[in-house]
Protein backbone atom coordinates (compact mmCIF):
# COMPACT_ATOMS: atom_id res chain seq x y z
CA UNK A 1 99.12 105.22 124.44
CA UNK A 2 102.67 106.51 123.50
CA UNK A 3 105.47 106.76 126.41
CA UNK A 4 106.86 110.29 126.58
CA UNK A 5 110.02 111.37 127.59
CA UNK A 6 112.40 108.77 126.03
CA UNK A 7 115.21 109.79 123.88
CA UNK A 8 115.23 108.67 120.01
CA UNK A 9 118.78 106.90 121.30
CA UNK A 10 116.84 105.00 124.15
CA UNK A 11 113.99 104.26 121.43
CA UNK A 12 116.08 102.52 118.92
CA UNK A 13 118.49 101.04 121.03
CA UNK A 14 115.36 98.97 122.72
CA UNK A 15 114.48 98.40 118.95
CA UNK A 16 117.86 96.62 118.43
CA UNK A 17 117.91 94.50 121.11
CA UNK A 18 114.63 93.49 121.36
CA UNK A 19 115.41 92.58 117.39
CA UNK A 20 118.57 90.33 118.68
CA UNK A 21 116.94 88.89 121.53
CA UNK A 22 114.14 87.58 119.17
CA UNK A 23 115.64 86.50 115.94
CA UNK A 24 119.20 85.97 117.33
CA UNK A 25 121.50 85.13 114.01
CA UNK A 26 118.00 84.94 112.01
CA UNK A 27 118.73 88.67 112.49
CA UNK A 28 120.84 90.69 109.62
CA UNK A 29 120.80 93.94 110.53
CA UNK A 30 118.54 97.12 111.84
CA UNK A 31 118.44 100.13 109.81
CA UNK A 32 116.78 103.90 110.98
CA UNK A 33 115.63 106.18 108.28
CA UNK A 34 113.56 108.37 107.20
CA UNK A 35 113.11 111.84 109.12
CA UNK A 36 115.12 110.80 112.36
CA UNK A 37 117.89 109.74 110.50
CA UNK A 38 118.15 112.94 108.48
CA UNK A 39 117.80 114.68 112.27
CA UNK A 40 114.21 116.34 111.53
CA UNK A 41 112.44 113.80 114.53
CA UNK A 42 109.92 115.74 116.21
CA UNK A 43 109.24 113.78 119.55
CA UNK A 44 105.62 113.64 120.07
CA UNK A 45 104.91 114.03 115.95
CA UNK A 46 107.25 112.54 113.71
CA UNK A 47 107.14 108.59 113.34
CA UNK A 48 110.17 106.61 114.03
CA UNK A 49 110.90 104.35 111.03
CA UNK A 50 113.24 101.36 111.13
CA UNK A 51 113.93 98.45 108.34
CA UNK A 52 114.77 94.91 109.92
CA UNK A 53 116.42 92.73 107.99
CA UNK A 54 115.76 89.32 108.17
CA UNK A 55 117.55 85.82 106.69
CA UNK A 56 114.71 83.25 104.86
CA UNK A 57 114.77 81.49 108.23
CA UNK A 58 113.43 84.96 110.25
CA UNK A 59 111.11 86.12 107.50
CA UNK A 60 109.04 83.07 108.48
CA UNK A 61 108.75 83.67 111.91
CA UNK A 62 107.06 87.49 112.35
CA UNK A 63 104.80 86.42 114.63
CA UNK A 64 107.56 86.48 117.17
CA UNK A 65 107.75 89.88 117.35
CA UNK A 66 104.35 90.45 118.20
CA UNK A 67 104.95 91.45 121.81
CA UNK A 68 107.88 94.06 120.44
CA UNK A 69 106.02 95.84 118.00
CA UNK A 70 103.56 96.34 120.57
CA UNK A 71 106.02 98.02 122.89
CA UNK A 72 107.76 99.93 120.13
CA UNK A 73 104.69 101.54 118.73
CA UNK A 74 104.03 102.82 122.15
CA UNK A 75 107.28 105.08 121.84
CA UNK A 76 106.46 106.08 118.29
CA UNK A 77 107.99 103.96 116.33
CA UNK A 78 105.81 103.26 113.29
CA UNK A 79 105.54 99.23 111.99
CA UNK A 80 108.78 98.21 110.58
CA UNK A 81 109.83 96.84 107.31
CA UNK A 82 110.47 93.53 107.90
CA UNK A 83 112.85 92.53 104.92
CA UNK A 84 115.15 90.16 103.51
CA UNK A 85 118.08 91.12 100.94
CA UNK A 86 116.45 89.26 98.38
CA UNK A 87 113.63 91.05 98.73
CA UNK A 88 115.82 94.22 98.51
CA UNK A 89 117.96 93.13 95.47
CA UNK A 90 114.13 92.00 93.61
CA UNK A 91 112.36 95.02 94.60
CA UNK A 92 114.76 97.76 93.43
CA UNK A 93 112.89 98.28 90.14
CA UNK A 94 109.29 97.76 91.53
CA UNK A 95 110.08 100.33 94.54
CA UNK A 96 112.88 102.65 93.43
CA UNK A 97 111.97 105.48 94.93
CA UNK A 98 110.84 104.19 98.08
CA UNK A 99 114.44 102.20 98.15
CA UNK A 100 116.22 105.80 97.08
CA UNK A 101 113.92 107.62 99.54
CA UNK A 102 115.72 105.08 102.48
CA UNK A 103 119.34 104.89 100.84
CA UNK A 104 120.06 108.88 101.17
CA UNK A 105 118.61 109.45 104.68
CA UNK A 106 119.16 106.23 106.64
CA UNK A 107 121.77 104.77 109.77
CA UNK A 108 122.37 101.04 110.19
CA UNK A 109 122.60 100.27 113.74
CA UNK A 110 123.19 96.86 114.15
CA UNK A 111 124.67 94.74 111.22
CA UNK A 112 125.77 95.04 107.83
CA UNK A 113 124.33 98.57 105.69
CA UNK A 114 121.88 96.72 103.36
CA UNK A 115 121.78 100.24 101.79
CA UNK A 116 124.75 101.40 101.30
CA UNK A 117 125.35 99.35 97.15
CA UNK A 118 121.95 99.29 96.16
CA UNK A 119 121.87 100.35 92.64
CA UNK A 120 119.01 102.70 91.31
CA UNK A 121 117.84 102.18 87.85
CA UNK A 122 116.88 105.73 86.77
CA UNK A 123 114.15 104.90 83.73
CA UNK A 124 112.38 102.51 86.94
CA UNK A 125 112.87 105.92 89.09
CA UNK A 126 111.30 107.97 86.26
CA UNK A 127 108.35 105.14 85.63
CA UNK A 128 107.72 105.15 89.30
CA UNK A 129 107.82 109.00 89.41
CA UNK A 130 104.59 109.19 86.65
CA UNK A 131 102.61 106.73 87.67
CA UNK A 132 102.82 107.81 90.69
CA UNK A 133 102.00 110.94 90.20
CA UNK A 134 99.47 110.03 87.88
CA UNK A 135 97.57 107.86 90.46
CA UNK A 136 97.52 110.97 92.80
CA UNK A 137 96.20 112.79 91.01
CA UNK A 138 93.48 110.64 90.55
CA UNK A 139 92.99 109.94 93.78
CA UNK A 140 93.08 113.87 94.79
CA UNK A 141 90.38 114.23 92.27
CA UNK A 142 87.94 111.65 93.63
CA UNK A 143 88.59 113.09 97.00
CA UNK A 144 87.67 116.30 96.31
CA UNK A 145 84.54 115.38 94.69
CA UNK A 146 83.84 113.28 97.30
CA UNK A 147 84.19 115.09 100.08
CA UNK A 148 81.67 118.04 98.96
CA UNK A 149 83.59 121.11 99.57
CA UNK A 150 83.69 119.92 103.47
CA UNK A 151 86.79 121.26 104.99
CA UNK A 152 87.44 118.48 107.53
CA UNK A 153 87.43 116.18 104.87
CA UNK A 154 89.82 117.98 102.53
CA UNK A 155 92.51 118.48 105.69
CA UNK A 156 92.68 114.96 105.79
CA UNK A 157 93.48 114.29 102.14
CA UNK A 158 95.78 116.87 102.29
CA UNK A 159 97.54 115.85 105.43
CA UNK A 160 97.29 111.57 103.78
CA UNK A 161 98.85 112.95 99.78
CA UNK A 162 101.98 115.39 101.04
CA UNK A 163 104.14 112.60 102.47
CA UNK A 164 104.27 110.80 98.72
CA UNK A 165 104.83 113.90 97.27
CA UNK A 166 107.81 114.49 99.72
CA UNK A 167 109.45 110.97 98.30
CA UNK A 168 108.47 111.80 94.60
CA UNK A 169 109.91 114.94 94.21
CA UNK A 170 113.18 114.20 95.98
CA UNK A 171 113.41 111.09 92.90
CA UNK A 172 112.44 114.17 90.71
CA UNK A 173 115.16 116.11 92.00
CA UNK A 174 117.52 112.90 92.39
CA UNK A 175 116.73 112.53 88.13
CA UNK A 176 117.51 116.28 87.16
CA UNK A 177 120.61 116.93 89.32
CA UNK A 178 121.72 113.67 90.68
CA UNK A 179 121.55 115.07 93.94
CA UNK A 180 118.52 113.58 96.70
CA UNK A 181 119.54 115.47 100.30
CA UNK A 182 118.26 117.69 101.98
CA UNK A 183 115.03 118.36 104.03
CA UNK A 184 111.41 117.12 102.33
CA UNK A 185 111.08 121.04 101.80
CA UNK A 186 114.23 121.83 100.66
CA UNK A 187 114.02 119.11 98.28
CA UNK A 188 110.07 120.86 97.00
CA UNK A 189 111.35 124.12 96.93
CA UNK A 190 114.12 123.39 94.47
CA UNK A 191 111.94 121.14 92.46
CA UNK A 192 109.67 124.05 92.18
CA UNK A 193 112.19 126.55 91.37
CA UNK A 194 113.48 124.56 88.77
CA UNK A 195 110.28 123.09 87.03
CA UNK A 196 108.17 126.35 87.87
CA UNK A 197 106.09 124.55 90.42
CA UNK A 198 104.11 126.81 93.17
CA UNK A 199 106.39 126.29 96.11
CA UNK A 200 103.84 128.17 98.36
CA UNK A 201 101.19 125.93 97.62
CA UNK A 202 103.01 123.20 98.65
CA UNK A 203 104.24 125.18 101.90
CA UNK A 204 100.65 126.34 103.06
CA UNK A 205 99.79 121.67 102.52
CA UNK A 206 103.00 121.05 104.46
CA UNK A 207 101.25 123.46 107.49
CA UNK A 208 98.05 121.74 107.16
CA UNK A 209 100.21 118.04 107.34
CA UNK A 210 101.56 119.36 110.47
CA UNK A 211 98.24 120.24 112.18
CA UNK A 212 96.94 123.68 110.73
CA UNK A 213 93.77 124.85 109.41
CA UNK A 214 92.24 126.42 106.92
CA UNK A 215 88.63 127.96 106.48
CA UNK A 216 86.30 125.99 103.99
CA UNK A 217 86.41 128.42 101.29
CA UNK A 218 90.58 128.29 101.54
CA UNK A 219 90.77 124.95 101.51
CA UNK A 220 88.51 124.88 98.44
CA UNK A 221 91.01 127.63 96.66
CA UNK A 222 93.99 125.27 98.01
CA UNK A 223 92.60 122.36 96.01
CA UNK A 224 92.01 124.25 93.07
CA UNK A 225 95.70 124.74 92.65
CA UNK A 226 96.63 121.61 94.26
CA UNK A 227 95.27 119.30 91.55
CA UNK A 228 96.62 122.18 88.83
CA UNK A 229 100.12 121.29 90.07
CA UNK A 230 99.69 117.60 90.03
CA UNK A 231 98.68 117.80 86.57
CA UNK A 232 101.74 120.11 85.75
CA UNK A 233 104.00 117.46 87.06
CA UNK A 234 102.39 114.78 85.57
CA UNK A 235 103.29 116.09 81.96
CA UNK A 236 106.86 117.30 83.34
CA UNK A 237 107.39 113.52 84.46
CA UNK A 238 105.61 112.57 80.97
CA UNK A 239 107.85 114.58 79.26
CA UNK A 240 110.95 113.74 81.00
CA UNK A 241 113.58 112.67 79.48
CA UNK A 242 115.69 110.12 81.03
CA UNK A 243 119.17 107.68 80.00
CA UNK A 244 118.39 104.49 80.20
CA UNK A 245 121.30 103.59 82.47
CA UNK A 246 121.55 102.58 86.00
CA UNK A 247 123.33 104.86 88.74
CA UNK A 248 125.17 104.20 92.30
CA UNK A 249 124.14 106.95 94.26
């Protein structure tokens, strides 16, 4: 069961030195990102997400942090990445958008930034982007089908897709304009503008991610145009056209 009452400050500070008590100089640094870092935590409903970076020493020993992860995910804290910089520095064209997702709304807390130089390859961002996308849809498919029409059913795939959509449209945005701030909305509603997207589709799935509802025969509409979109930015991500050249954002 989750503690309430405990400021994010309280919460991450216990995060950091738990982290030093454990690992000691196996530890290289604690990083908070995501939604609390760009000051959108909800207490109560958004997760906390921190990155723990690790030497090749501490990567081998994550079973010592058992007893902490226990106690953190009581205040909301959601697992951590456990990491090491190699990791980072091998992963950058594998992950990019996850890794540009982290760089532009993150605070390092204890150590060196391991953010702060990474170096974003923008053909792996626009790969990513598509096949991403691509497996979505796919997925969004199936899920319709297999749910039957049943509304409960289609909440939940609703409320399980937005969050990859929030991270795939800010590398969207991030490859048109150079530019990745902003809120997870913000970031939609500009795609949208921009790419003629329906922004109020994607509002009315960002109310359902956040605990509304919707009566069967909505959610069936919603869907409709749901997986219409997807494909729409599967061919604007097919069709994108991208320098193959790496940027430091």
């Amino acid at each position: 069961m989750k503690r309430k009452g405990r400021s994010l400050d309280d919460i991450v500070g216990d995060v950091v030195s738990d982290s030093v008590k454990i690992y000691g100089d196996r530890l290289v640094s604690v990083t908070l990102y995501g939604s609390a870092a760009r000051g959108e935590y909800r207490p109560g409903r958004s997760d906390i997400n921190i990155l723990i970076v690790l030497d090749a020493k501490g990567i081998l020993d994550l079973e010592d942090a058992f007893d902490a992860v226990r106690r953190w995910r009581r205040d909301g804290v959601d697992i951590p990445l456990f990491l090491t910089e190699r990791y980072i520095a091998g992963a950058l064209d594998a992950y990019p958008i996850e890794f540009l997702d982290m760089k532009v709304a993150h605070s390092t807390v204890h150590g060196s930034d391991p953010l702060e130089n990474l170096v974003i390859d923008r053909d792996a961002v626009r790969l990513q982007a598509e096949r991403n996308a691509r497996g979505w849809l796919l997925r969004l498919r199936r899920g319709y089908l297999e749910s039957g029409g049943n509304s409960h059913s289609l909440h939940a795939l609703a409320r399980e897709s937005l969050p990859a959509f929030h991270a795939l449209f800010r590398g969207l945005l991030w490859l048109d304009r150079g530019e990745s701030g902003g809120s997870p909305m913000e970031t939609m509603r500009r795609v949208c503008d921009r790419f003629d997207l329906k922004y109020a589709l994607f509002e009315d799935l960002e109310e359902i991610r956040l605990g509304g509802k919707r009566r069967a025969g909505d959610m069936l509409a919603l869907f409709d145009s749901y997986l219409e979109e997807v494909r729409k930015l599967v061919l604007i991500l097919d069709d994108f056209d991208t320098p193959n050249r790496e940027v430091r954002t």
